[in-house]
N, C-alpha and C. Protein backbone atom coordinates (compact mmCIF):
# COMPACT_ATOMS: atom_id res chain seq x y z
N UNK A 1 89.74 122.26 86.30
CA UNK A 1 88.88 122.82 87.34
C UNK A 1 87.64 121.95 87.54
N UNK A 2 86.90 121.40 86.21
CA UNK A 2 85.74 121.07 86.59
C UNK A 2 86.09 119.20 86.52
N UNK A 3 87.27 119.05 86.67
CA UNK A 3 87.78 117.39 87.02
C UNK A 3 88.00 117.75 88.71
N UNK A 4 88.63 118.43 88.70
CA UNK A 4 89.20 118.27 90.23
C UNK A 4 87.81 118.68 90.99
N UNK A 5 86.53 119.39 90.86
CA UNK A 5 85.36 119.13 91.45
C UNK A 5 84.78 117.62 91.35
N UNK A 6 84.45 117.32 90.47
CA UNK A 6 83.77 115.77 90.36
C UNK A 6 84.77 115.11 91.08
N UNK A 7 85.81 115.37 91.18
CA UNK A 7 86.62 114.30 91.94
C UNK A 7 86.70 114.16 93.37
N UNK A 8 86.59 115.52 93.60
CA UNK A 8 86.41 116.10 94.98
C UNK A 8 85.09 114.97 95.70
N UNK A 9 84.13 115.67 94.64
CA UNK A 9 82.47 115.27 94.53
C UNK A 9 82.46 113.26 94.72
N UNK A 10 83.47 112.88 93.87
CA UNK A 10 83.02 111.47 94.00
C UNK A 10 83.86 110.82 95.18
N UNK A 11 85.08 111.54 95.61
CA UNK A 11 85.99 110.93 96.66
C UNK A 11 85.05 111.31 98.42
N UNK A 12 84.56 112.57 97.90
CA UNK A 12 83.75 112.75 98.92
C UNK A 12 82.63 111.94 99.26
N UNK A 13 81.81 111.49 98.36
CA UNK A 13 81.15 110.52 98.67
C UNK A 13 81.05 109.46 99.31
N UNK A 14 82.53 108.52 98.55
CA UNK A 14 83.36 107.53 99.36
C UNK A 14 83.51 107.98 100.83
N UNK A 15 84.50 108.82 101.04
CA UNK A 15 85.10 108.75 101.61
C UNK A 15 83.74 108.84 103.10
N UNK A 16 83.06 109.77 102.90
CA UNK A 16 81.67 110.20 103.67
C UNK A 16 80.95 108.89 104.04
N UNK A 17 80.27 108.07 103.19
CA UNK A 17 80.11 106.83 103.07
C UNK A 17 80.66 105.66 104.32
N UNK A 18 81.85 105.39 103.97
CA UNK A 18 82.75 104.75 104.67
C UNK A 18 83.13 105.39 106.14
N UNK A 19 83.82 106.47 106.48
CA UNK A 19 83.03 107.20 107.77
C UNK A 19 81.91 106.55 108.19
N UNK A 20 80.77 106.75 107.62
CA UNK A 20 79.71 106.12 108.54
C UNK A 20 79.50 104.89 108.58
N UNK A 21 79.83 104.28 107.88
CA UNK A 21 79.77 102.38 108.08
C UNK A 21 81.13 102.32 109.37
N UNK A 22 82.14 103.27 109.63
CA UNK A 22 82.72 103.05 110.82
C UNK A 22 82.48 103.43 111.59
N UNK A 23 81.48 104.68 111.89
CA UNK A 23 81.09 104.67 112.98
C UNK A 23 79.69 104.01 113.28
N UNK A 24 80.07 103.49 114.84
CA UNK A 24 78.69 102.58 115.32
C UNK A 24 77.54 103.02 115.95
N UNK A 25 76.65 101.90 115.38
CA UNK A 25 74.99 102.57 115.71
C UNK A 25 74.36 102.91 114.95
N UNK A 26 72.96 103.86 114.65
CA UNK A 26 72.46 104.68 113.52
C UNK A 26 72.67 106.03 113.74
N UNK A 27 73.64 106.41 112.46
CA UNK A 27 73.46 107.74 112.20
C UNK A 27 71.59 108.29 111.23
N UNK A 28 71.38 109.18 112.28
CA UNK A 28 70.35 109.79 111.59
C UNK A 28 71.33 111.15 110.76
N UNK A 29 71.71 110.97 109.89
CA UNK A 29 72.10 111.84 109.06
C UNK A 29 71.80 112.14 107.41
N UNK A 30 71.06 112.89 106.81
CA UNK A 30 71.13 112.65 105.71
C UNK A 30 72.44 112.40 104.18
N UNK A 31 71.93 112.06 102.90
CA UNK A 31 72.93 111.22 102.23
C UNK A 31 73.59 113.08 101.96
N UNK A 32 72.93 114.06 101.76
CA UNK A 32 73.67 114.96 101.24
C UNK A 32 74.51 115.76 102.47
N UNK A 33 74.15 115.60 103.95
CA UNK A 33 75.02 116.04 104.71
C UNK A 33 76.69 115.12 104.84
N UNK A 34 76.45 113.27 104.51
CA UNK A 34 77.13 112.34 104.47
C UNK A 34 78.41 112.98 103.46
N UNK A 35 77.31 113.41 102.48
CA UNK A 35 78.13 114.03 101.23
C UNK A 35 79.04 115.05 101.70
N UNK A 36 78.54 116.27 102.28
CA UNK A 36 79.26 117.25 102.77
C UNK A 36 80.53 116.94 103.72
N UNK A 37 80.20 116.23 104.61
CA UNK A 37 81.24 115.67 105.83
C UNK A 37 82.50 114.65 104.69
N UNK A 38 82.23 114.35 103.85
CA UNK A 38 82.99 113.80 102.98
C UNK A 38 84.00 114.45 102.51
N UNK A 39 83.46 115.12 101.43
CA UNK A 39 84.29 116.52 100.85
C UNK A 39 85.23 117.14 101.74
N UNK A 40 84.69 117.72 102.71
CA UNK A 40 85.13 118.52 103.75
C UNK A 40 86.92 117.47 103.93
N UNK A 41 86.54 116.11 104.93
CA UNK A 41 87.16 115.60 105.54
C UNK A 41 88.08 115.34 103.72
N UNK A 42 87.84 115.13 102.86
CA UNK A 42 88.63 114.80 101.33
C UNK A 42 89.12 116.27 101.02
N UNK A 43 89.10 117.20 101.25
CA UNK A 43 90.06 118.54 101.35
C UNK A 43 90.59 118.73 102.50
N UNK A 44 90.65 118.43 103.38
CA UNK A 44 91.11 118.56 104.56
C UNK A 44 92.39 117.85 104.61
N UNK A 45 92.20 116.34 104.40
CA UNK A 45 93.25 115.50 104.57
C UNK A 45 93.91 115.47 103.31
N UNK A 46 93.62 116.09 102.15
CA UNK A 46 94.64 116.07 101.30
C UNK A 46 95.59 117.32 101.75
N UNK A 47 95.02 118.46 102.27
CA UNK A 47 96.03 119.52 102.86
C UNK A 47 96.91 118.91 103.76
N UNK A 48 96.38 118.18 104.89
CA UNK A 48 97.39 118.08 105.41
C UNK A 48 98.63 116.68 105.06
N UNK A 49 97.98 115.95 104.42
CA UNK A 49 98.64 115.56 103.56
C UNK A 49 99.92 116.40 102.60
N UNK A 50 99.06 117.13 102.00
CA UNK A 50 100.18 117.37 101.04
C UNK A 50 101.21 118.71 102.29
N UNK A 51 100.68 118.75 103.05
CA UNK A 51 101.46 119.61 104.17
C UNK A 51 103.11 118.89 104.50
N UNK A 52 102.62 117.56 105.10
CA UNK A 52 103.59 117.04 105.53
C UNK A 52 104.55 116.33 104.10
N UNK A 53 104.18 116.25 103.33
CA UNK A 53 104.54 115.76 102.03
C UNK A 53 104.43 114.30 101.74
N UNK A 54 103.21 113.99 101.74
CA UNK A 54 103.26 112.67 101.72
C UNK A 54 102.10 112.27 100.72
N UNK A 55 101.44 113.34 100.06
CA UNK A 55 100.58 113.35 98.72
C UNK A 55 101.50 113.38 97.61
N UNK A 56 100.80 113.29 96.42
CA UNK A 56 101.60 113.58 95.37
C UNK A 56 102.64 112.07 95.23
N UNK A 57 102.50 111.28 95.39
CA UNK A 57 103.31 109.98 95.54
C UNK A 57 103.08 109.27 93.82
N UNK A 58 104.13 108.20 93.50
CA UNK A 58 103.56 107.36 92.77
C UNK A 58 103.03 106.18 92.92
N UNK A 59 101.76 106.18 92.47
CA UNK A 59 100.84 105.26 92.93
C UNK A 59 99.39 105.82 94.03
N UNK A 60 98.99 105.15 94.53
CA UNK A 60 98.09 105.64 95.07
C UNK A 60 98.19 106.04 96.45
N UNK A 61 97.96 107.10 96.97
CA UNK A 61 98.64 107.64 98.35
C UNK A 61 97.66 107.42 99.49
N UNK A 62 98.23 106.49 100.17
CA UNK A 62 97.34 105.23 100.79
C UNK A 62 97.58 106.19 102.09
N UNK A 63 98.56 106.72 102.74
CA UNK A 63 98.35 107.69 103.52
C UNK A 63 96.94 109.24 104.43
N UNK A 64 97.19 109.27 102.64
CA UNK A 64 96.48 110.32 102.58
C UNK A 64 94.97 109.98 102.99
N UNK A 65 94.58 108.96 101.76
CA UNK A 65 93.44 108.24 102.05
C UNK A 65 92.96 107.63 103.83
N UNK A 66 94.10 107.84 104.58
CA UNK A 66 93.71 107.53 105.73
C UNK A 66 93.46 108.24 106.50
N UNK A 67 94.04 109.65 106.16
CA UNK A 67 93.96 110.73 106.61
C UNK A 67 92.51 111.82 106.75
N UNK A 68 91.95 111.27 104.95
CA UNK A 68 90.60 111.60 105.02
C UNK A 68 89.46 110.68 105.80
N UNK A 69 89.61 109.35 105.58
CA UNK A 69 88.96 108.60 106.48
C UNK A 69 88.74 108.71 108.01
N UNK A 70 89.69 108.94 108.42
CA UNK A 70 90.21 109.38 109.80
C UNK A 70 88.85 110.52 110.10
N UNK A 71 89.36 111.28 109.46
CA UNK A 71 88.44 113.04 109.50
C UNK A 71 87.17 112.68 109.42
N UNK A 72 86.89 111.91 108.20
CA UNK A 72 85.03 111.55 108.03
C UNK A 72 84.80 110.89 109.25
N UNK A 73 85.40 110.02 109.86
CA UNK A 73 84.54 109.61 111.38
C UNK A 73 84.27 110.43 112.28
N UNK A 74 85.43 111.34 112.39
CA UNK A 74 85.66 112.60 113.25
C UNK A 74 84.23 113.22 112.69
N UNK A 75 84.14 113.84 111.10
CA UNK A 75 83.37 114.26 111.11
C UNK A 75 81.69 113.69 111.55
N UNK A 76 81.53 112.32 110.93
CA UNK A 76 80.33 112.05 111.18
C UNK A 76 79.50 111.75 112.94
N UNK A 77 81.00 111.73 113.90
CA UNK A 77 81.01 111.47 114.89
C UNK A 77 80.31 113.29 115.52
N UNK A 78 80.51 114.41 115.08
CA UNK A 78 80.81 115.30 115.59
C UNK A 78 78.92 115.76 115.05
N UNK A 79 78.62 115.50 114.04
CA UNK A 79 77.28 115.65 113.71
C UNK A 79 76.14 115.01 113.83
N UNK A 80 76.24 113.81 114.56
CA UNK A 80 75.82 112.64 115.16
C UNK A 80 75.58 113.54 116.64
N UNK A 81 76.89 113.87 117.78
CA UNK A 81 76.81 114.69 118.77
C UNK A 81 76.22 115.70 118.83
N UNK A 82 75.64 116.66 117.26
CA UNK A 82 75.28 117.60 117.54
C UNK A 82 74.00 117.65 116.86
N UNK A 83 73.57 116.71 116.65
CA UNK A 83 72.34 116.51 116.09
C UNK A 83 71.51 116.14 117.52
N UNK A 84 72.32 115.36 118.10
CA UNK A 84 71.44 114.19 119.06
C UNK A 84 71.46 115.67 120.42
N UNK A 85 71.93 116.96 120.29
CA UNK A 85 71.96 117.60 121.48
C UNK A 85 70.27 118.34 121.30
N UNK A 86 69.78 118.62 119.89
CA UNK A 86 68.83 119.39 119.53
C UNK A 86 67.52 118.70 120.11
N UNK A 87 66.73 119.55 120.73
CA UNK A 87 65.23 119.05 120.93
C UNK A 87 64.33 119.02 120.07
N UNK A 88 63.70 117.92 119.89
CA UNK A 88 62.73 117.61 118.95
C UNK A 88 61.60 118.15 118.98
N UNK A 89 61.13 119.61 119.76
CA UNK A 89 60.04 119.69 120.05
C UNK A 89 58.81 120.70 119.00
C-alpha cells in the first residue's frame, strides 16, 4: 500500500514534469499542482491501460507510459486554459 503511493507519488512527478516541458510557452502553474496533474494523468492511464490490456507486460510498459504522458499535456493544457480564463483583479 504504502509502495504503490510513493510510486504513484514519484511517477507522478515525472510524468507531470514532462507534460509541461511539452507543452509550449509558460505555464504559470505551481510545482504541487504539476504534481497533482501528474498523479491524476499516472492513474488514469494506467486504468486505461490496464483496461485494454496492455499493462502488466514484461518489461517496461512503454505503452502505458504514453498513455500517461498523453493525459499530463491534456492535463496541463486544460489548467493553463483555466487559469488564463480567471481575472486578476
Amino acid at each position: 500500500m504504502i509502495g504503490a503511493i510513493v510510486s504513484a507519488v514519484v511517477i507522478g512527478a515525472i510524468v507531470g514534469a514532462l507534460g509541461r516541458l511539452l507543452v509550449p510557452g509558460k505555464q504559470n502553474m505551481s510545482m504541487g499542482l504539476t504534481l497533482v496533474v501528474g498523479i491524476v494523468a499516472a492513474l488514469v492511464g494506467t486504468l486505461i491501460a490496464q483496461m485494454f490490456g496492455w499493462a502488466d507486460t514484461k518489461g517496461i510498459d512503454w505503452l502505458e507510459h504514453i498513455i500517461q504522458l498523453a493525459l499530463a499535456v491534456v492535463g496541463v493544457l486544460v489548467v493553463v486554459r483555466v487559469q488564463s480564463g480567471k481575472s486578476t483583479t
